[in-house]
Protein backbone atom coordinates (compact mmCIF):
# COMPACT_ATOMS: atom_id res chain seq x y z
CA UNK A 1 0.00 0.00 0.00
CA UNK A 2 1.44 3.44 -0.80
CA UNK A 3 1.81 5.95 1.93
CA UNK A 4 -0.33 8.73 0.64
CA UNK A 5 -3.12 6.27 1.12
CA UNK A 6 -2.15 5.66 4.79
CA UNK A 7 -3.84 9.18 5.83
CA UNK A 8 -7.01 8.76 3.83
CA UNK A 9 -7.45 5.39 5.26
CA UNK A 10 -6.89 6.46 8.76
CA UNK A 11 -9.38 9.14 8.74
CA UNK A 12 -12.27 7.23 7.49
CA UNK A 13 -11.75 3.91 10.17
CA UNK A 14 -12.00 7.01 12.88
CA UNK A 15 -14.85 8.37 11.04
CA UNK A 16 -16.49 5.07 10.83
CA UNK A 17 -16.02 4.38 14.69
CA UNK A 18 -17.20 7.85 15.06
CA UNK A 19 -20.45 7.10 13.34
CA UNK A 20 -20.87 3.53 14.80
CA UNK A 21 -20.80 5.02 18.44
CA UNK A 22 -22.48 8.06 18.56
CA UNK A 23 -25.39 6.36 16.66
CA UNK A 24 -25.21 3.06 18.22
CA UNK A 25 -28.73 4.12 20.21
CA UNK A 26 -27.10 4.68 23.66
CA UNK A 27 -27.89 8.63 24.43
CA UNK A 28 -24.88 9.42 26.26
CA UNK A 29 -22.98 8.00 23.13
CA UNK A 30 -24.07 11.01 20.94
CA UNK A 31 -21.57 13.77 21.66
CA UNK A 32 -18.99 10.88 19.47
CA UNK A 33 -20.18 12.63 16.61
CA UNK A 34 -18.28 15.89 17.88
CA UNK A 35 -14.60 14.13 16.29
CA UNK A 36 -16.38 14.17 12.96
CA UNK A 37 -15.71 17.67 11.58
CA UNK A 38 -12.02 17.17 12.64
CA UNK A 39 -11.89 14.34 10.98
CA UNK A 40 -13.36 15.62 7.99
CA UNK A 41 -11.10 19.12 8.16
CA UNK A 42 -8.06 16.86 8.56
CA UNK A 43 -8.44 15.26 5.26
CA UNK A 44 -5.92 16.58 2.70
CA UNK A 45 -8.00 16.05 -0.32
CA UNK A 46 -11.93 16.50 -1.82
CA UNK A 47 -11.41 12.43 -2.59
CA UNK A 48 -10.43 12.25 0.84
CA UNK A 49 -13.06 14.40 2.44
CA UNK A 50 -15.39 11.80 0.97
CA UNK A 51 -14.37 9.10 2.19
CA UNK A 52 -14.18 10.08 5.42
CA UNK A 53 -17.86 11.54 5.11
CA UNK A 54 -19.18 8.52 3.31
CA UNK A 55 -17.32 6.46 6.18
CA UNK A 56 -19.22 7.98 9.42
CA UNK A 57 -22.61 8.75 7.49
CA UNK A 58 -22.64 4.86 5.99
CA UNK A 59 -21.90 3.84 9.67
CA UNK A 60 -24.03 5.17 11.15
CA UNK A 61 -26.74 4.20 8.93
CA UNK A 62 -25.78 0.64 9.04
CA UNK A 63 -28.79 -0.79 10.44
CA UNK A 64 -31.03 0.70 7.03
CA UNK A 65 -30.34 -2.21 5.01
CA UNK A 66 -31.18 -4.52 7.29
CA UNK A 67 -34.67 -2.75 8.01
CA UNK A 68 -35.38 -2.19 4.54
CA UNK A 69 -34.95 -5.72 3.53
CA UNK A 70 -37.13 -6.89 6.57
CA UNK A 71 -39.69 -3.82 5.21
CA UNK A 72 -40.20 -5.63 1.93
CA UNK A 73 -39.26 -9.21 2.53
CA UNK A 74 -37.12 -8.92 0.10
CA UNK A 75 -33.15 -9.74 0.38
CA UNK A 76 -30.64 -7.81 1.19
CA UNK A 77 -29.45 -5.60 -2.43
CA UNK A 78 -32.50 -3.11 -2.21
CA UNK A 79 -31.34 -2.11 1.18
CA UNK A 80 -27.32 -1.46 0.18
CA UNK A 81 -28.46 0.10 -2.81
CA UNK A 82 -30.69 2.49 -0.45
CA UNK A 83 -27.96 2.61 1.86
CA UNK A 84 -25.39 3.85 -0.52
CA UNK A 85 -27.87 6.46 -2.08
CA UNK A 86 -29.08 8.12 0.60
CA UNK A 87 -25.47 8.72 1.60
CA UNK A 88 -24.96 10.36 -1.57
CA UNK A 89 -26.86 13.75 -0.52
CA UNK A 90 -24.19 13.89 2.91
CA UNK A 91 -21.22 12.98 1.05
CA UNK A 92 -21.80 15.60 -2.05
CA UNK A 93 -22.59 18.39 0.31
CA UNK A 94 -19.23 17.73 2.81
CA UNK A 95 -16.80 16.96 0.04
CA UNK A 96 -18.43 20.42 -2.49
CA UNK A 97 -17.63 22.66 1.02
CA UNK A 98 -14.53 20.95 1.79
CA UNK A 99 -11.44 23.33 1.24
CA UNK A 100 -7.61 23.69 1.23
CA UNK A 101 -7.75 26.67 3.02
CA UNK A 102 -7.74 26.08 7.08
CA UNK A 103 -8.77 28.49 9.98
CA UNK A 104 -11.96 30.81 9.61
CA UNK A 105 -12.12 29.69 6.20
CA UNK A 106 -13.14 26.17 6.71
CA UNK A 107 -15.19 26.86 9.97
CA UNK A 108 -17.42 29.07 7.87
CA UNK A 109 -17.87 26.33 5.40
CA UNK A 110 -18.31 23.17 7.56
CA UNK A 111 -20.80 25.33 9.05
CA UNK A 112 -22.69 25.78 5.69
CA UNK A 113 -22.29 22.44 5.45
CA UNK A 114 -24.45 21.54 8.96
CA UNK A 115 -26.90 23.99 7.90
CA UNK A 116 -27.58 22.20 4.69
CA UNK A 117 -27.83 18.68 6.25
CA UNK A 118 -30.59 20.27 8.59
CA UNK A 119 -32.41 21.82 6.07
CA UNK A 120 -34.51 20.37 2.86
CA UNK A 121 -34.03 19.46 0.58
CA UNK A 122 -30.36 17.92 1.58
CA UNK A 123 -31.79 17.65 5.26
CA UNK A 124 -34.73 15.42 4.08
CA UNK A 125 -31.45 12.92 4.62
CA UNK A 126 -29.73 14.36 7.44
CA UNK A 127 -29.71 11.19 9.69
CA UNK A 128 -26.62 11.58 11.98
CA UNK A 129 -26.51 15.11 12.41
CA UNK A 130 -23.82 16.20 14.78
CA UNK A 131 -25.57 18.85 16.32
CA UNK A 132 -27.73 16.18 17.82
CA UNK A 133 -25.39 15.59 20.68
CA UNK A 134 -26.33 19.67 21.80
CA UNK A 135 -29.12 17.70 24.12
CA UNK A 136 -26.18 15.53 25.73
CA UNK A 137 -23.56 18.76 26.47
CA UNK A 138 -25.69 21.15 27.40
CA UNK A 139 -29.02 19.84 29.07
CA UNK A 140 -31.55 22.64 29.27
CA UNK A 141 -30.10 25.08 27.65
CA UNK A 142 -32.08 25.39 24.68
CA UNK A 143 -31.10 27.22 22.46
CA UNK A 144 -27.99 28.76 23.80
CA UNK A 145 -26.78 25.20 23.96
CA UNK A 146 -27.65 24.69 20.20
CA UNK A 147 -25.30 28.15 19.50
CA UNK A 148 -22.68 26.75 21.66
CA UNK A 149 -22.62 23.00 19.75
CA UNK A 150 -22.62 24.96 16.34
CA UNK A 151 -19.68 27.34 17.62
CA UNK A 152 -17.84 24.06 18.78
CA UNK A 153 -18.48 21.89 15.56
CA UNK A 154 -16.98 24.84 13.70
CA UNK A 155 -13.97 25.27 15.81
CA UNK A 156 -12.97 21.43 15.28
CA UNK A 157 -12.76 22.61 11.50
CA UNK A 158 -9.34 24.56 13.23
CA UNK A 159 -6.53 24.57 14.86
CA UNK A 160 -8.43 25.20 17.89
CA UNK A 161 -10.41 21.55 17.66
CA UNK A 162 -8.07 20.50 20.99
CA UNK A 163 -9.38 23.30 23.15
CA UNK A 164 -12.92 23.20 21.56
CA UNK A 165 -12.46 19.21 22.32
CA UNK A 166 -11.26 19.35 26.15
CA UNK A 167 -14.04 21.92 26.92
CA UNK A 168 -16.75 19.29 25.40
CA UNK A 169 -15.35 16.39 26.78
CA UNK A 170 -15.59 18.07 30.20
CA UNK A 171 -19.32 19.13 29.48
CA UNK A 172 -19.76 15.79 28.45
CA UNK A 173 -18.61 13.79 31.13
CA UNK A 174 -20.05 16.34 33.67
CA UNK A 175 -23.50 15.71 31.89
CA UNK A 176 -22.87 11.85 31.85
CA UNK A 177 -22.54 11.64 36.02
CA UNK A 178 -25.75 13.56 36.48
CA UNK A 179 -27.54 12.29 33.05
CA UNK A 180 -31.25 12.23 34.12
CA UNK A 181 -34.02 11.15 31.84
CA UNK A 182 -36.48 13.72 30.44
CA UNK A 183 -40.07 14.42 32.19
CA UNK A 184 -42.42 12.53 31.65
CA UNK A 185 -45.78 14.72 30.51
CA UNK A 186 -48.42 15.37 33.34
CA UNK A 187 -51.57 13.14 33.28
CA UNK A 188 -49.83 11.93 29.22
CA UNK A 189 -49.05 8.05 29.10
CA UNK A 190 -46.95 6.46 26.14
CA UNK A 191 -48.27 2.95 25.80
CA UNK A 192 -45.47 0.49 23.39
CA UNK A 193 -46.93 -2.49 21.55
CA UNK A 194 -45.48 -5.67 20.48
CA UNK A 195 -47.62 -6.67 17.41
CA UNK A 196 -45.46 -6.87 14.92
CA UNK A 197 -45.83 -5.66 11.10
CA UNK A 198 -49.85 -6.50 11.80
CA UNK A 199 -50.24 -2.76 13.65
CA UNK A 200 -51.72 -0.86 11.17
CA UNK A 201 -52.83 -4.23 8.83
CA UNK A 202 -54.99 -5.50 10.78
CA UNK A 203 -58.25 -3.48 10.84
CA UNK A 204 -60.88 -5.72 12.30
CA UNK A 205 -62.87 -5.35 15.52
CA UNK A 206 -60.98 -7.91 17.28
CA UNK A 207 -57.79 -5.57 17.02
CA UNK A 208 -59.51 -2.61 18.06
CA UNK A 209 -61.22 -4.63 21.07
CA UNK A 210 -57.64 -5.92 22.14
CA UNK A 211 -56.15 -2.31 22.33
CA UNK A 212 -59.21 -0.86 23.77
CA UNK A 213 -58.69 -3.48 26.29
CA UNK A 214 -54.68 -3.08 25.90
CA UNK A 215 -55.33 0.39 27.23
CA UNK A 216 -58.24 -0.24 30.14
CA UNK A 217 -55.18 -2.82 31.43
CA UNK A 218 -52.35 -0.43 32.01
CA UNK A 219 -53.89 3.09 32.12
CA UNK A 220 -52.66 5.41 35.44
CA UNK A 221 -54.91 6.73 37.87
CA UNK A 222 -53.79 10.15 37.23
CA UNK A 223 -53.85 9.18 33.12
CA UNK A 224 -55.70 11.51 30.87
CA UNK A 225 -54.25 11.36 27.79
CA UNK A 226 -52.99 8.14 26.00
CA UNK A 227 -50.86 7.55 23.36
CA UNK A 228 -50.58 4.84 20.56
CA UNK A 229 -47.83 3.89 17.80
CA UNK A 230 -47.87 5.26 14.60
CA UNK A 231 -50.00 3.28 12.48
CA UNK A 232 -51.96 1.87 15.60
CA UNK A 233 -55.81 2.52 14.47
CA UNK A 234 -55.00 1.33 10.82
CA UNK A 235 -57.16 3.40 8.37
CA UNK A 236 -59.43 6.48 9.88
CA UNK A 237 -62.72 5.83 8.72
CA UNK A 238 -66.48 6.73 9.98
CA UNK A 239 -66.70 3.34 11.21
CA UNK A 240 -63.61 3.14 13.08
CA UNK A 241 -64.24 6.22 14.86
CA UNK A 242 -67.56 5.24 16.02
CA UNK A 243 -65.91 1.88 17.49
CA UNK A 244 -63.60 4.11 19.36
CA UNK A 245 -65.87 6.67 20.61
CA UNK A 246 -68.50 3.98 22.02
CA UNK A 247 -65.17 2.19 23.26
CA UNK A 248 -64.27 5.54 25.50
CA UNK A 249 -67.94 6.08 26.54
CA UNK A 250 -67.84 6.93 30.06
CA UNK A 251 -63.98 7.01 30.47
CA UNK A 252 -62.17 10.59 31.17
CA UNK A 253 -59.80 10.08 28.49
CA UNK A 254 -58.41 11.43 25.54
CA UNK A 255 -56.66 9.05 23.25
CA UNK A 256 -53.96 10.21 20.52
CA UNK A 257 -53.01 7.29 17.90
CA UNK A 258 -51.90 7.02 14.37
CA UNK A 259 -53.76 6.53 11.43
CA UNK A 260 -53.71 6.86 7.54
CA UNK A 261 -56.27 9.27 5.88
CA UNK A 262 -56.54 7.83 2.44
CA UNK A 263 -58.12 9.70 -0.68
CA UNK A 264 -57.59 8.84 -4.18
CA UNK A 265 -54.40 10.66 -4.93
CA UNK A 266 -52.62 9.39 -1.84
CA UNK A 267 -52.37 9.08 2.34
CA UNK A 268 -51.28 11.49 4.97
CA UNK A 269 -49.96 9.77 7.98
CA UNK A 270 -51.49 11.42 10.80
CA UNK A 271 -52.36 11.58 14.23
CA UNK A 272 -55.70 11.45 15.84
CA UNK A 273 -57.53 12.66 19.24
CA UNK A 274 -60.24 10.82 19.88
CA UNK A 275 -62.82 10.56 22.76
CA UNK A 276 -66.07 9.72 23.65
CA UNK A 277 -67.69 12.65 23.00
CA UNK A 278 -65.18 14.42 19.43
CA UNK A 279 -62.68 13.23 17.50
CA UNK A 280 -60.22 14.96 15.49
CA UNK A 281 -57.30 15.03 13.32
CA UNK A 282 -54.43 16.24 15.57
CA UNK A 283 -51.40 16.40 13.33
CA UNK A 284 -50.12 15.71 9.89
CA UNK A 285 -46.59 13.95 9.28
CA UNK A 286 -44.27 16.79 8.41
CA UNK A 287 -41.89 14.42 6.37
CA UNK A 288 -42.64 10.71 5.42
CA UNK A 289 -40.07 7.69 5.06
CA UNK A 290 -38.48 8.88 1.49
CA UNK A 291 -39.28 6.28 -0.49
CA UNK A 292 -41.07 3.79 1.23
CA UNK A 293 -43.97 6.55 2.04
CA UNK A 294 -42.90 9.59 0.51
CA UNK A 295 -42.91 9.06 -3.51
CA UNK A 296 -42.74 12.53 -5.08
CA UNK A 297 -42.07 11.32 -8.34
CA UNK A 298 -45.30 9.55 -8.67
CA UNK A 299 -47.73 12.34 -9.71
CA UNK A 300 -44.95 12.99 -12.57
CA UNK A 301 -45.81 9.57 -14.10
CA UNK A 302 -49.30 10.24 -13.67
CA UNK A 303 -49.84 7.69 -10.77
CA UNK A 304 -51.17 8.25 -7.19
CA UNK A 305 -50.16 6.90 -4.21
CA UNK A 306 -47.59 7.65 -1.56
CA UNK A 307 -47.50 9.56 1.62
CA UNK A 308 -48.09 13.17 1.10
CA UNK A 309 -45.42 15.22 2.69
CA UNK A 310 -46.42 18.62 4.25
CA UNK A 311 -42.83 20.01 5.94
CA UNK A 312 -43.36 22.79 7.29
CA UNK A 313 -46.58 22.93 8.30
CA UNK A 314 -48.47 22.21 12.02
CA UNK A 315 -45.76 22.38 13.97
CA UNK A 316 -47.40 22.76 17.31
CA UNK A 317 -50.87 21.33 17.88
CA UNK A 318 -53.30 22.08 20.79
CA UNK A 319 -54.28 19.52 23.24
CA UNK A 320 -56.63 20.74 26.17
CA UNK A 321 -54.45 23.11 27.22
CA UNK A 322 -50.71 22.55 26.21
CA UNK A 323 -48.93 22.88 23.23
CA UNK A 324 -47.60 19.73 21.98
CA UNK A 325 -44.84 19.28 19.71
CA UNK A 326 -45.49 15.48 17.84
CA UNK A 327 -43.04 13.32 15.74
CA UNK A 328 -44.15 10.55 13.97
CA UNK A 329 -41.16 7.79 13.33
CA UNK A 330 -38.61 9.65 10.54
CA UNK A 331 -38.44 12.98 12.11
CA UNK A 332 -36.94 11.85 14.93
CA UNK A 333 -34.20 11.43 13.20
CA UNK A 334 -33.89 14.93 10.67
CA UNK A 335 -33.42 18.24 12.01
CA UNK A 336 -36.16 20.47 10.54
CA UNK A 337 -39.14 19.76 12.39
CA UNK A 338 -37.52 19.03 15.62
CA UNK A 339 -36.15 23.12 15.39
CA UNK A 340 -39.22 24.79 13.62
CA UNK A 341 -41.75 22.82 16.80
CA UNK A 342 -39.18 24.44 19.74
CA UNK A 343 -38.93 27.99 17.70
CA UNK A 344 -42.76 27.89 19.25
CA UNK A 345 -42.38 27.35 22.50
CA UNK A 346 -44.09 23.63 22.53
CA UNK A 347 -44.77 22.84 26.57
CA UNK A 348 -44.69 18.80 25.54
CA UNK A 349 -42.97 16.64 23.22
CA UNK A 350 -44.82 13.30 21.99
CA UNK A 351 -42.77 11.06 19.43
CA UNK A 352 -44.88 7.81 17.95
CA UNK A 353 -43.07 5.14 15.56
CA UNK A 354 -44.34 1.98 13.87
CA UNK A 355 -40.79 0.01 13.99
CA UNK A 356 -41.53 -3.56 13.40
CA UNK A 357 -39.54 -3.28 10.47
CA UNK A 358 -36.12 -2.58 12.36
CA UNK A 359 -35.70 -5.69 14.71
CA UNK A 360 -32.22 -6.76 14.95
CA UNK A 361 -31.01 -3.11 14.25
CA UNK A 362 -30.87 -0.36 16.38
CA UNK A 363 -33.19 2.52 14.27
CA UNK A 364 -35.76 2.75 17.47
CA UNK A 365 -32.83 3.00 20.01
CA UNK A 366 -31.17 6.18 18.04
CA UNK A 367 -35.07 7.61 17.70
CA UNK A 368 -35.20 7.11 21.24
CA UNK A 369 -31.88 9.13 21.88
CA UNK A 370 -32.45 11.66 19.50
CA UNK A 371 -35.73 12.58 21.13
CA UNK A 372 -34.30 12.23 24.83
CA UNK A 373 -31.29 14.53 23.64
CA UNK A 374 -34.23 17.56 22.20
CA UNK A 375 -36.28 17.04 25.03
CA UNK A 376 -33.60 17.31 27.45
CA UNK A 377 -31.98 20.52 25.67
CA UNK A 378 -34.82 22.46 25.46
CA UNK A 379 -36.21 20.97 28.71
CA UNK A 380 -39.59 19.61 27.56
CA UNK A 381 -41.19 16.56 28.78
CA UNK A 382 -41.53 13.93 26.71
CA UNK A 383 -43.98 10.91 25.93
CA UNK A 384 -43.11 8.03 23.76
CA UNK A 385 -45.01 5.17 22.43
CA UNK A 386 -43.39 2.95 19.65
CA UNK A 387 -44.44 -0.79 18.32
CA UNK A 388 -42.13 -3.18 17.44
């Protein structure tokens, strides 16, 4: 091997350990991410620069072709081919802003580069973000702490990456010895499911008479608001909310679920409220699965179909009297909708997920972080309820 490959190499084994930890689902693991914009700035070529940024991004996507293959029973090729393309949106924009050029120079354009990854349409595949790990530093500081992670990511573009790193470290450590777990919401309960890839397939009344009873079984005292998985109440039709609302008679309860609204040019993926005496449709899924729900190619080729992406709209919903911030499964893990909820203030955050599809992976576990490390920067309590 020649020795101008030795470097290259180098950087992208750290970058791929960097990826593998921070985004192995264990919270406290996130702030690994903060080595890769040194690793990146270190690289002494645009060839290099991608490799090291197709190295932590395909990393820490690892467990995607896996999922996808148990998604559509299919083997294993659709997945690496998914795999390798989505990196392609992560890679382009870190080795296009890569530069020669070191100090400011580079700060200001790794900086560019996180901004892209956060927003569409590069951020529609911004798994991995770095910035992430702002929830792990700097608990509760909202968005201070977000300025400060951005400042720091930057700096590791420089030759000031081994004071930036020592200070982080010593956040980070400081935040590991009195890590606590975010709030739960007040009189909220997040209620996980076990069925399998039959939530959301199965539409009969026996399903809806097992979660009815599902929910009767481990419902607080103090419990006025439930929540279900994505996907949980199948398709929303009259029917179904008729079962529910006779099923809720007489109970003080208010119970949020997913659903899909179907019309003949596609689906939103959606939350409902539902009670004995209203029902409603709470909240519309900012930003779909790309390609397994969101198709936008489809109407081009004159077909329907596909989930219909909305991205910027409902941020905050009302419930009784708070103002909830919801994520349904793939926003956990972007950037977007996560900022544009906090920018109003939300007083709780509830994340859903339908995750059958990822067992023997660990997709849910980095949802679960990602979420924790939001709720715990801006302070918000937080109510989860996933299937699997």
């Amino acid at each position: 091997m020649r020795p101008d490959w030795l470097q290259p190499l180098s950087l992208a084994m750290a970058s791929a350990s960097t990826g593998f930890i921070a985004w192995s689902g264990h919270i406290l693991a996130l702030p690994a991410a903060i080595a890769f914009p040194m690793l990146w700035s270190l690289a002494r070529s645009r060839r290099a620069a991608s490799l090291v940024s197709a190295a932590y991004f395909l990393a820490a996507a690892r467990g995607l072709p896996q999922g996808v293959a148990a998604f559509y029973q299919a083997d294993i090729w659709p997945g690496l081919i998914l795999w390798l393309m989505a990196s392609t949106g992560f890679v382009l924009v870190h080795a296009t802003l890569w530069s020669r050029r070191s100090g400011a120079w580079k700060a200001l354009r790794y900086t560019i580069a996180m901004f892209l990854m956060a927003l569409p349409p590069f951020g529609i595949v911004g798994w991995a973000h770095p910035i992430t790990a702002a929830g792990v530093l700097f608990p509760g500081w909202g968005w201070a702490g977000l300025a400060a992670v951005t400042a720091s990511l930057a700096i590791m573009t420089t030759r000031y990456r081994p004071a930036a790193a020592m200070t982080l470290v010593g956040f980070w450590l400081w935040s590991a010895a009195f890590w606590t777990a975010p709030d739960i919401g007040r009189a909220w309960q997040g209620v996980d499911l076990q069925l399998g890839n039959s939530l959301g397939r199965d539409n009969s009344l026996a399903r809806h008479s097992d979660l009815v009873a599902t929910l009767r079984s481990q419902r607080r005292s103090d419990t006025a608001y439930m929540l279900l998985p994505e996907s949980a109440l199948g398709f929303w039709t009259p029917s179904v909310e008729r079962v529910w609302r006779q099923q809720l008679a007489g109970a003080d309860l208010s119970l949020i679920a997913g659903v899909a609204v179907v019309d003949a040019e596609g689906y939103d993926n959606v939350l409902v409220r539902v009670s004995a005496t209203e029902s409603e449709i709470l909240y519309r899924e900012r930003m779909p699965v790309p390609g397994s729900m969101w198709q936008p190619w489809l109407p081009l080729i004159g077909r329907g179909g596909g989930a219909r992406a909305d991205f910027f709209a409902n941020p905050i919903v009302t419930v009784g009297d708070q103002r909830v911030a919801p994520f349904i499964c793939y926003e956990q893990l972007i950037i977007w909708p996560v900022l544009q909820s906090m920018v109003h203030g939300p007083d709780l955050i509830i994340v859903v997920g339908n995750g059958w599809w990822t067992k023997g992976t660990s997709i849910i576990a980095i949802q679960r972080a990602s979420t924790q490390a939001w709720a715990r920067l801006f302070g918000k309590p937080l109510v989860m309820s996933f299937n699997t």
